[in-house]
C-alpha atoms as a PDB file:
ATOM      1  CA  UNK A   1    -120.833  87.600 175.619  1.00  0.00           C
ATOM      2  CA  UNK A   2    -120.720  89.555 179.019  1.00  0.00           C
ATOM      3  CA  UNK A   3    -123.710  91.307 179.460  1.00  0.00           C
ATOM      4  CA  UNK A   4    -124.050  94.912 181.507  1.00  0.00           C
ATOM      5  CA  UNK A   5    -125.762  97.590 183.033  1.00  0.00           C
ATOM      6  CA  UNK A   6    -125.142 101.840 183.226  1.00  0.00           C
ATOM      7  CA  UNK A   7    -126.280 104.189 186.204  1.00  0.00           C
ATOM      8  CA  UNK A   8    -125.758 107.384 185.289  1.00  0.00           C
ATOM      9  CA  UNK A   9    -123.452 108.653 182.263  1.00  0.00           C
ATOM     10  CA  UNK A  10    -120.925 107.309 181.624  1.00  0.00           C
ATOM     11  CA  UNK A  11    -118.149 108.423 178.810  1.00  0.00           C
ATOM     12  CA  UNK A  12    -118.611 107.179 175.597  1.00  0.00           C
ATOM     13  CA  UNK A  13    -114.694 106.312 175.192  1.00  0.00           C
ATOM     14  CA  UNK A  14    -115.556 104.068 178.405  1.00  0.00           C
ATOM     15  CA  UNK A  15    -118.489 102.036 176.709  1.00  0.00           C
ATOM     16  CA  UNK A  16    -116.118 101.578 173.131  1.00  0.00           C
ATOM     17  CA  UNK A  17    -114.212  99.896 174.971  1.00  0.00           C
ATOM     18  CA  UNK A  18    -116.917  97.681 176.664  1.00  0.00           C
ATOM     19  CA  UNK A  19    -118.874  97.249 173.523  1.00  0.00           C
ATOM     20  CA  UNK A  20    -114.943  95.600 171.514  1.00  0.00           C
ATOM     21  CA  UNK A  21    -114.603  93.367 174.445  1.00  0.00           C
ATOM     22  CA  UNK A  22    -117.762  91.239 173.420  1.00  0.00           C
ATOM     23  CA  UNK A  23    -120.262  92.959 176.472  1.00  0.00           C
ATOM     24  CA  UNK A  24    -123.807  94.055 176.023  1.00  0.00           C
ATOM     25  CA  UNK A  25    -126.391  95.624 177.424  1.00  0.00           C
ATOM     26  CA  UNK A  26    -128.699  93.968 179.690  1.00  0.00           C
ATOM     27  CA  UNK A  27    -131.224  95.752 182.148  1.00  0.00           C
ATOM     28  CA  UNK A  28    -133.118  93.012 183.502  1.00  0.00           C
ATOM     29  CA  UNK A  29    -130.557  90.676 183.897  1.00  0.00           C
ATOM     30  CA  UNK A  30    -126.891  92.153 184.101  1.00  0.00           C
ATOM     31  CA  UNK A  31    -123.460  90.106 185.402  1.00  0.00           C
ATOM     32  CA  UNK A  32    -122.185  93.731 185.852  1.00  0.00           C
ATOM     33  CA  UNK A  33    -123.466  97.378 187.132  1.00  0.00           C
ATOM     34  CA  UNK A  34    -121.283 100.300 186.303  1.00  0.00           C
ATOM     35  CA  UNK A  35    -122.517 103.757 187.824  1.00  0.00           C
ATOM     36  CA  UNK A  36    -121.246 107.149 189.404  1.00  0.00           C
ATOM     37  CA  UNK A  37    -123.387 108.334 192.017  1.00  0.00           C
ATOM     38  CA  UNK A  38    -126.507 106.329 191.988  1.00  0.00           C
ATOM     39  CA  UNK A  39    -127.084 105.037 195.189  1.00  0.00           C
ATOM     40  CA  UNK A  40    -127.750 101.038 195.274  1.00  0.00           C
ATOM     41  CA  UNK A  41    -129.439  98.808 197.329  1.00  0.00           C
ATOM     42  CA  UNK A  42    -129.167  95.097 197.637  1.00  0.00           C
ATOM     43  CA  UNK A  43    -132.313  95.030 196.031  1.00  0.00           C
ATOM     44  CA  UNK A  44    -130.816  95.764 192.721  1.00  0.00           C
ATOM     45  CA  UNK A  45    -128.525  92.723 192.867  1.00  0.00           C
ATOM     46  CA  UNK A  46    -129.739  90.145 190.386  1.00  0.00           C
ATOM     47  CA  UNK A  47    -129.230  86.380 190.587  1.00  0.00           C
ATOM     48  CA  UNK A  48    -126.068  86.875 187.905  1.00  0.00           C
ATOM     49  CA  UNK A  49    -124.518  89.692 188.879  1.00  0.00           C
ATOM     50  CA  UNK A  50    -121.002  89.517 189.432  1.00  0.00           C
ATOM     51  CA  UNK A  51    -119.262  92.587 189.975  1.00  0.00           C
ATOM     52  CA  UNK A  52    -120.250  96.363 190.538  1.00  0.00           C
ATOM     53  CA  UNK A  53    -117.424  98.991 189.142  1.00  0.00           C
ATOM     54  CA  UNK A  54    -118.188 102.966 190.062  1.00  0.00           C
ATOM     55  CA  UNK A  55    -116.769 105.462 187.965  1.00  0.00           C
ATOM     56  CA  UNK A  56    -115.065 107.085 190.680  1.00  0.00           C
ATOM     57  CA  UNK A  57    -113.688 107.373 194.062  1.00  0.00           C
ATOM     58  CA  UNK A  58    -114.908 105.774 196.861  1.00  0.00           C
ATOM     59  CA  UNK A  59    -117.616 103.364 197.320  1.00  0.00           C
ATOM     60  CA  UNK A  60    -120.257 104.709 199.761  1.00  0.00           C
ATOM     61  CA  UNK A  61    -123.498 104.653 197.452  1.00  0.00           C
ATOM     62  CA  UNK A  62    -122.851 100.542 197.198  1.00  0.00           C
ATOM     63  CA  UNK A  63    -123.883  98.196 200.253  1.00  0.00           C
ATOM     64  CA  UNK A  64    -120.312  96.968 199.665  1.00  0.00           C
ATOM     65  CA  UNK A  65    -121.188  94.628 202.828  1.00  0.00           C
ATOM     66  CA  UNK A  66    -124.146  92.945 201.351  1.00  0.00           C
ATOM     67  CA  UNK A  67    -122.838  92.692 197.719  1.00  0.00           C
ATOM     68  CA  UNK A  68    -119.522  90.568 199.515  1.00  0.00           C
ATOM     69  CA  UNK A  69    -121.799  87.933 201.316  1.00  0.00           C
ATOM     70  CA  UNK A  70    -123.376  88.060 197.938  1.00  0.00           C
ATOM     71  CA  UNK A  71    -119.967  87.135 195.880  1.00  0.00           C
ATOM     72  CA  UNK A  72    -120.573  90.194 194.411  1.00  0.00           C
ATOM     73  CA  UNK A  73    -117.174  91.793 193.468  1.00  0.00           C
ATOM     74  CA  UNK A  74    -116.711  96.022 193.901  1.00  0.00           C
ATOM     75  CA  UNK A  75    -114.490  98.168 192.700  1.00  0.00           C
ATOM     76  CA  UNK A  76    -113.855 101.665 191.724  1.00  0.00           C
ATOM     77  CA  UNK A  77    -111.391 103.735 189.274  1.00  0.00           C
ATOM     78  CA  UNK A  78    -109.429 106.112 192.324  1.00  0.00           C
ATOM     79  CA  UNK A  79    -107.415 108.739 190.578  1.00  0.00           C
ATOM     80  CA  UNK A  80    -109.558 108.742 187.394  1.00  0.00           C
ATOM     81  CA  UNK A  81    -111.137 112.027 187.698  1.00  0.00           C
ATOM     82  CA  UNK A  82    -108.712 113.386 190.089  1.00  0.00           C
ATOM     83  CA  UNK A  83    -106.841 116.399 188.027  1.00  0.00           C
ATOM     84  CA  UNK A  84    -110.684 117.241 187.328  1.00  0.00           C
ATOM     85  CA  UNK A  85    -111.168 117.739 191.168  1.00  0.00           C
ATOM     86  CA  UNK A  86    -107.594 119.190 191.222  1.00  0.00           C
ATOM     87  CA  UNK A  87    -108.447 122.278 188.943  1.00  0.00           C
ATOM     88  CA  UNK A  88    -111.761 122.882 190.984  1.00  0.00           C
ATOM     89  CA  UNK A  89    -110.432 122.437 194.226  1.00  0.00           C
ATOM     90  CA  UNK A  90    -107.852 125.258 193.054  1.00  0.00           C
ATOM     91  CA  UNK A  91    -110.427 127.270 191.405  1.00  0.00           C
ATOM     92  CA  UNK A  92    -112.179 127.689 194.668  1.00  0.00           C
ATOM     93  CA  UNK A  93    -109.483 128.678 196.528  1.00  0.00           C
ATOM     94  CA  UNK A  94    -108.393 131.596 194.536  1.00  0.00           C
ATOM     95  CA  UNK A  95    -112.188 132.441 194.092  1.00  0.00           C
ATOM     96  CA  UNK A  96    -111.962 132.798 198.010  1.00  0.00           C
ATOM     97  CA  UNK A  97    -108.689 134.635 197.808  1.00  0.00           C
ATOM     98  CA  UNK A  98    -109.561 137.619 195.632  1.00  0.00           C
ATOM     99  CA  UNK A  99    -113.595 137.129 194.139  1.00  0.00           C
ATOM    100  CA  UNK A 100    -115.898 136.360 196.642  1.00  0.00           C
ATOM    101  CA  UNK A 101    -116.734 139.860 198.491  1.00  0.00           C
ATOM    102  CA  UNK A 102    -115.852 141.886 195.215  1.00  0.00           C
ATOM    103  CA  UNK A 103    -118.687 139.119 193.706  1.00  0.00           C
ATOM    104  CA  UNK A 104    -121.515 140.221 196.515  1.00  0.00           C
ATOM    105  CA  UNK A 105    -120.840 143.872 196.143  1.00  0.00           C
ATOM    106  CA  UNK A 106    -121.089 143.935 192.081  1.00  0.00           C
ATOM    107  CA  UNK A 107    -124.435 142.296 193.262  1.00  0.00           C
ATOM    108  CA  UNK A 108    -126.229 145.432 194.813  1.00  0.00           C
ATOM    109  CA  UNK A 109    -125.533 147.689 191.867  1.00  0.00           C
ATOM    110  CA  UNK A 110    -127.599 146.024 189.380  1.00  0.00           C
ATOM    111  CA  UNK A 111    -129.574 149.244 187.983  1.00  0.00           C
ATOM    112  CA  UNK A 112    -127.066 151.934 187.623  1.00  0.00           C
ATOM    113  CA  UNK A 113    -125.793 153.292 184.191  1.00  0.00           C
ATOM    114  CA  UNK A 114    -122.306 152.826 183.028  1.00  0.00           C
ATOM    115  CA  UNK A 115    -120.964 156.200 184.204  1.00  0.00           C
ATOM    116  CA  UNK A 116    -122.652 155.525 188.032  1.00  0.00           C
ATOM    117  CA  UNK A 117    -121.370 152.036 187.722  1.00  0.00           C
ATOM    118  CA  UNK A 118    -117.609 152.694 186.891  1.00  0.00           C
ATOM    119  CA  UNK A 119    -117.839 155.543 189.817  1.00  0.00           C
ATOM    120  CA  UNK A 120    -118.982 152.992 192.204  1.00  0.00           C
ATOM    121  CA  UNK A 121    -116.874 150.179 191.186  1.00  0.00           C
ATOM    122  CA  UNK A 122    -114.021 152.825 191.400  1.00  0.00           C
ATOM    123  CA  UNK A 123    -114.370 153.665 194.513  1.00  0.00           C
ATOM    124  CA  UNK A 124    -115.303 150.676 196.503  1.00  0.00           C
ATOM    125  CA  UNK A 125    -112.536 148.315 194.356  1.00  0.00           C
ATOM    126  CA  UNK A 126    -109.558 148.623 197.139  1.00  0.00           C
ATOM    127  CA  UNK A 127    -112.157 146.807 199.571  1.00  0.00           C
ATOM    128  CA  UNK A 128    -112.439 143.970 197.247  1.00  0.00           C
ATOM    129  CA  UNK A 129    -108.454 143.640 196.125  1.00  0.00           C
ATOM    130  CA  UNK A 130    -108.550 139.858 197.839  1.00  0.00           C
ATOM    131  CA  UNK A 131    -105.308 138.525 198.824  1.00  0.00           C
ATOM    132  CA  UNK A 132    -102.280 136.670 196.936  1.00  0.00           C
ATOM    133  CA  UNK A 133    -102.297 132.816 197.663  1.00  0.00           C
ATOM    134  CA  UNK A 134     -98.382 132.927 197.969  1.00  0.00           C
ATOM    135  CA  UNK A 135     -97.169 132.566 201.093  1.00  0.00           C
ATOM    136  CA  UNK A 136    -100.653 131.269 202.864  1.00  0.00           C
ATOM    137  CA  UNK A 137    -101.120 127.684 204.051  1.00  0.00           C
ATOM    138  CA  UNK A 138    -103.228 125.196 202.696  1.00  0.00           C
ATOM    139  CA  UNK A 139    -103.986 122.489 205.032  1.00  0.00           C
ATOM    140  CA  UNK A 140    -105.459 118.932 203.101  1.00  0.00           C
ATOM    141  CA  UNK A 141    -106.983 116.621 205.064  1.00  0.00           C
ATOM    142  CA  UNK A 142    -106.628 113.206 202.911  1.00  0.00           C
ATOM    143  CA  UNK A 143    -103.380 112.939 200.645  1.00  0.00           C
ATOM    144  CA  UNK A 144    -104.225 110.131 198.369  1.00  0.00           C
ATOM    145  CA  UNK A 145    -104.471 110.825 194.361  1.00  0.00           C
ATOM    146  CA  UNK A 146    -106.714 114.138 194.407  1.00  0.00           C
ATOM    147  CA  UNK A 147    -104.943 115.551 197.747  1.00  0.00           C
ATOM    148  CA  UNK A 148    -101.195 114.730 196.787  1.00  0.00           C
ATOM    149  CA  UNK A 149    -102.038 116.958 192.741  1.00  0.00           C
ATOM    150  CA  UNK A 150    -103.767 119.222 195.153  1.00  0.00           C
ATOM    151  CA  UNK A 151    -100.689 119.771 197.300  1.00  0.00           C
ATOM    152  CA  UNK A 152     -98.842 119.214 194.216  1.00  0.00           C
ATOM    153  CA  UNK A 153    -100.278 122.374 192.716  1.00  0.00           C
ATOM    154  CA  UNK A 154    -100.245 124.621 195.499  1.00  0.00           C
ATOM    155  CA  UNK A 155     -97.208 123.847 195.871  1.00  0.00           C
ATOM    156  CA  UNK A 156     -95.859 125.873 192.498  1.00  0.00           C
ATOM    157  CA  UNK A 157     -97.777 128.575 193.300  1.00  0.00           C
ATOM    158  CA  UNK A 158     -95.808 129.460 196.262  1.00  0.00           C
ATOM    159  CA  UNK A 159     -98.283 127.940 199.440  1.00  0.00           C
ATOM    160  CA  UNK A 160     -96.911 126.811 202.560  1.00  0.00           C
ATOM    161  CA  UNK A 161     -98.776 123.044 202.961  1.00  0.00           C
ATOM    162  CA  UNK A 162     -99.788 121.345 205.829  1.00  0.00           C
ATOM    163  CA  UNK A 163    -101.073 117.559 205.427  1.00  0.00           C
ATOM    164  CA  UNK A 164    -103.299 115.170 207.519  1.00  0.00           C
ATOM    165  CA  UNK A 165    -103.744 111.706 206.762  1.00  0.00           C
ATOM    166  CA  UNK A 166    -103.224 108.710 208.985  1.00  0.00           C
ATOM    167  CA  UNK A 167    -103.677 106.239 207.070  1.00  0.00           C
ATOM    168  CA  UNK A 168    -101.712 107.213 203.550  1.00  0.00           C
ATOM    169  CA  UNK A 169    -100.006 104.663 201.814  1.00  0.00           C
ATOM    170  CA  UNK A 170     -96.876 104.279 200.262  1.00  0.00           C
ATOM    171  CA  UNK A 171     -96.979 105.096 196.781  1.00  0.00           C
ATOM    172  CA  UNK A 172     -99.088 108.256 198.013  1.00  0.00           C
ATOM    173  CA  UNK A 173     -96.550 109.847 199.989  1.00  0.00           C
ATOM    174  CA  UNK A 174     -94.252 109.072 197.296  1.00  0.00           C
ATOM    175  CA  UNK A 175     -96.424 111.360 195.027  1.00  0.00           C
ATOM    176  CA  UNK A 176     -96.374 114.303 197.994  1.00  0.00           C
ATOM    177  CA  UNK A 177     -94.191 117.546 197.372  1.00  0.00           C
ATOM    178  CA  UNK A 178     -91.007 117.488 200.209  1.00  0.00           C
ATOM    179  CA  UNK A 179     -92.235 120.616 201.474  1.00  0.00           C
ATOM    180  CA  UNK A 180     -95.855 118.959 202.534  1.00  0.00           C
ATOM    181  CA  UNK A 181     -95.419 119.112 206.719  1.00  0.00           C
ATOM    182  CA  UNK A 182     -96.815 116.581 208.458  1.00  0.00           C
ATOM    183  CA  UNK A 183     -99.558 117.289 211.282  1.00  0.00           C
ATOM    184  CA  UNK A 184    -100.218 114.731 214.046  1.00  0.00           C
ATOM    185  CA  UNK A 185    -103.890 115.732 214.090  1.00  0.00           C
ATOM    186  CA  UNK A 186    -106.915 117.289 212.685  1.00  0.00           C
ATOM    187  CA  UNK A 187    -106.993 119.568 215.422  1.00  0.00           C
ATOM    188  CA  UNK A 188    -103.349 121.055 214.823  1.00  0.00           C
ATOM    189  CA  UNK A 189    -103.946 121.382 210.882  1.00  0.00           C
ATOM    190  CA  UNK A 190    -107.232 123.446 211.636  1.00  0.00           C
ATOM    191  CA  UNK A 191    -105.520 125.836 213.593  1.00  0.00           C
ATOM    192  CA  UNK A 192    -102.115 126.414 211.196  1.00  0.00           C
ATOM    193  CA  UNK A 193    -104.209 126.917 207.906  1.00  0.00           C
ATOM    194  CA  UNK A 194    -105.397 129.977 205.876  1.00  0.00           C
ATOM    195  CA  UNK A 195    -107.278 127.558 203.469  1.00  0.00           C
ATOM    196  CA  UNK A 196    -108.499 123.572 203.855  1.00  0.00           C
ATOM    197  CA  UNK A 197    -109.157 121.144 201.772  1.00  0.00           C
ATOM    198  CA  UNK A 198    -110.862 117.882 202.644  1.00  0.00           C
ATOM    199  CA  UNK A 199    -109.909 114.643 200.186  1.00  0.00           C
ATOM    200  CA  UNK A 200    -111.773 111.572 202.194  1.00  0.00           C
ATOM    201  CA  UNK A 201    -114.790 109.546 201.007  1.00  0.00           C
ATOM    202  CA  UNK A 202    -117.544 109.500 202.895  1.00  0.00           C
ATOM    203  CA  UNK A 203    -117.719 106.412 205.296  1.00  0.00           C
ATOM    204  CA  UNK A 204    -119.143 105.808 208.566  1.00  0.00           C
ATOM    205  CA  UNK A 205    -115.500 106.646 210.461  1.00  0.00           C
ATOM    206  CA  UNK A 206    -115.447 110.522 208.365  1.00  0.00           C
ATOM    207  CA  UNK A 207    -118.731 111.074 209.066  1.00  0.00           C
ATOM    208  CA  UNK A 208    -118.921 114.724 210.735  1.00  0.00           C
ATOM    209  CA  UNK A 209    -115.405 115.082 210.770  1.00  0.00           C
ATOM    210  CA  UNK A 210    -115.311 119.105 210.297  1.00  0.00           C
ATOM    211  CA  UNK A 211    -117.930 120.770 213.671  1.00  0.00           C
ATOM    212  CA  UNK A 212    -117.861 123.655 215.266  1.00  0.00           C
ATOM    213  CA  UNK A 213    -115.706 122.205 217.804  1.00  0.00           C
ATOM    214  CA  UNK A 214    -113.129 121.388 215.664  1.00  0.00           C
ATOM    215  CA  UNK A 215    -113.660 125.177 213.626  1.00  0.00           C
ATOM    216  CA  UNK A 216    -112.853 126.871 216.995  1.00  0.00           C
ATOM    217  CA  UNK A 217    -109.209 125.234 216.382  1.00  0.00           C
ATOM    218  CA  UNK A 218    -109.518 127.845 212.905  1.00  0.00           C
ATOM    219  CA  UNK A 219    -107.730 130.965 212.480  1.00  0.00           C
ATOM    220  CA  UNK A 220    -109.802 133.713 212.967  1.00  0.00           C
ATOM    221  CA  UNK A 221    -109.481 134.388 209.198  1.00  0.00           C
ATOM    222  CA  UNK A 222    -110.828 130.875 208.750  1.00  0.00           C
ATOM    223  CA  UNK A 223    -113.982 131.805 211.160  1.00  0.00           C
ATOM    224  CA  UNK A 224    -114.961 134.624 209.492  1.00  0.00           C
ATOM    225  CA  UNK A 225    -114.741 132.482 205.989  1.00  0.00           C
ATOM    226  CA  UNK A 226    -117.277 130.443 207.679  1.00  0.00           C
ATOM    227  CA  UNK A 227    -119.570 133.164 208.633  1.00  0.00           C
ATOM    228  CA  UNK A 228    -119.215 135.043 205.390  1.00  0.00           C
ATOM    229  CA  UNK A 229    -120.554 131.445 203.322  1.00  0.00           C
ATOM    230  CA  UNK A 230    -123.540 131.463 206.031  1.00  0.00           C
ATOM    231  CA  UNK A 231    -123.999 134.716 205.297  1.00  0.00           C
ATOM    232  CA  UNK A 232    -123.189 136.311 208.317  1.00  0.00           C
ATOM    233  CA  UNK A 233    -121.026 139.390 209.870  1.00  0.00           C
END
């Protein structure tokens, strides 16, 4: 019998599977953690713990470098959740594209009665009409398994697509739409997109990758995004 631990939840169609390959639950003395996003420390590593798995991409809530002096194995499941990130990360864009100010207006007339609120919406609705996501450009900024169904997706709905990602492997770029251009830098995919997209974990070398240097390489559509989610004109 393997014994184990859970952070977190974790799906039931997961822990079947555990539970017919002869592994129980132990939380005092576990050979194996499985979590999402609780954060470790090496003070949860127990004399017989063997491996850590997270649910997930990335590994940045793990002291990966303490659990491998330990002989502590890590690993994660990349790509396992990634059409779930997929549909959001699309969901947001078109909320950008045609909700958000339309969304903040329908705010302030909380009050009025149904004729006074059809006048209103009436009139102020052609300041709200958004904008079609055809024909914009979507720069993302990581192409592995989320970023390549992300560019994947855009893709059929008519977006130009701009990529950044210097160290992609292989089987990634395999997975990439032909009409995914390449940009040599951060900088240059900034300043050719309507729309961004950021698909990197966070490590030490990602840390404060997007500032307000790098937004002034933005299109001014991009800026006033920015200000509009900070709430300002």
């Amino acid at each position: 019998m393997y014994k184990y631990k859970i952070f977190n939840n974790i799906a039931d169609d997961g822990i079947d599977v555990l539970k017919g390959h002869n592994f129980i639950i132990d939380e005092i003395n576990p050979e194996t953690i499985i979590l999402r996003s609780q954060v470790l420390s090496s003070d949860d590593f127990n004399k017989s713990l063997r491996c850590i798995g997270r649910a997930g991409a990335g590994t940045n809530n793990i002291p990966s470098e303490e659990a491998t002096k330990k002989g502590i194995v890590v690993f994660n499941t990349p790509g396992a959740n990634a059409n779930a990130v997929k549909e959001l990360v699309v969901c947001g864009v078109e909320f950008l594209a045609e909700a958000i100010q339309g969304n903040t207006f329908s705010k302030t007339l909380d009050g009025l009665d149904t004729s006074d609120l059809n006048s209103a919406m009436e009139e102020q609705k052609k300041l709200f009409k958004g904008t079609e996501l055809k024909g914009k450009t979507l720069g993302i900024v990581g192409l592995g398994a989320i970023g390549s169904l992300v560019a994947q997706t855009a893709q059929s709905m008519g977006m130009n697509l701009i990529g950044f990602d210097p160290h992609i492997s292989v089987d990634s770029a395999w997975r990439l739409p032909k009409e995914v251009e390449k940009a040599e830098s951060l900088e240059a995919l900034l300043s050719m997109s309507d729309y961004i997209s950021l698909h990197v974990p966070l490590v030490e070398a990602t840390k404060d990758l997007i500032s307000i240097e790098k937004l002034k390489n933005c299109y001014t559509k991009v800026l006033k995004l920015v200000c509009l989610l900070n709430g300002k004109d």
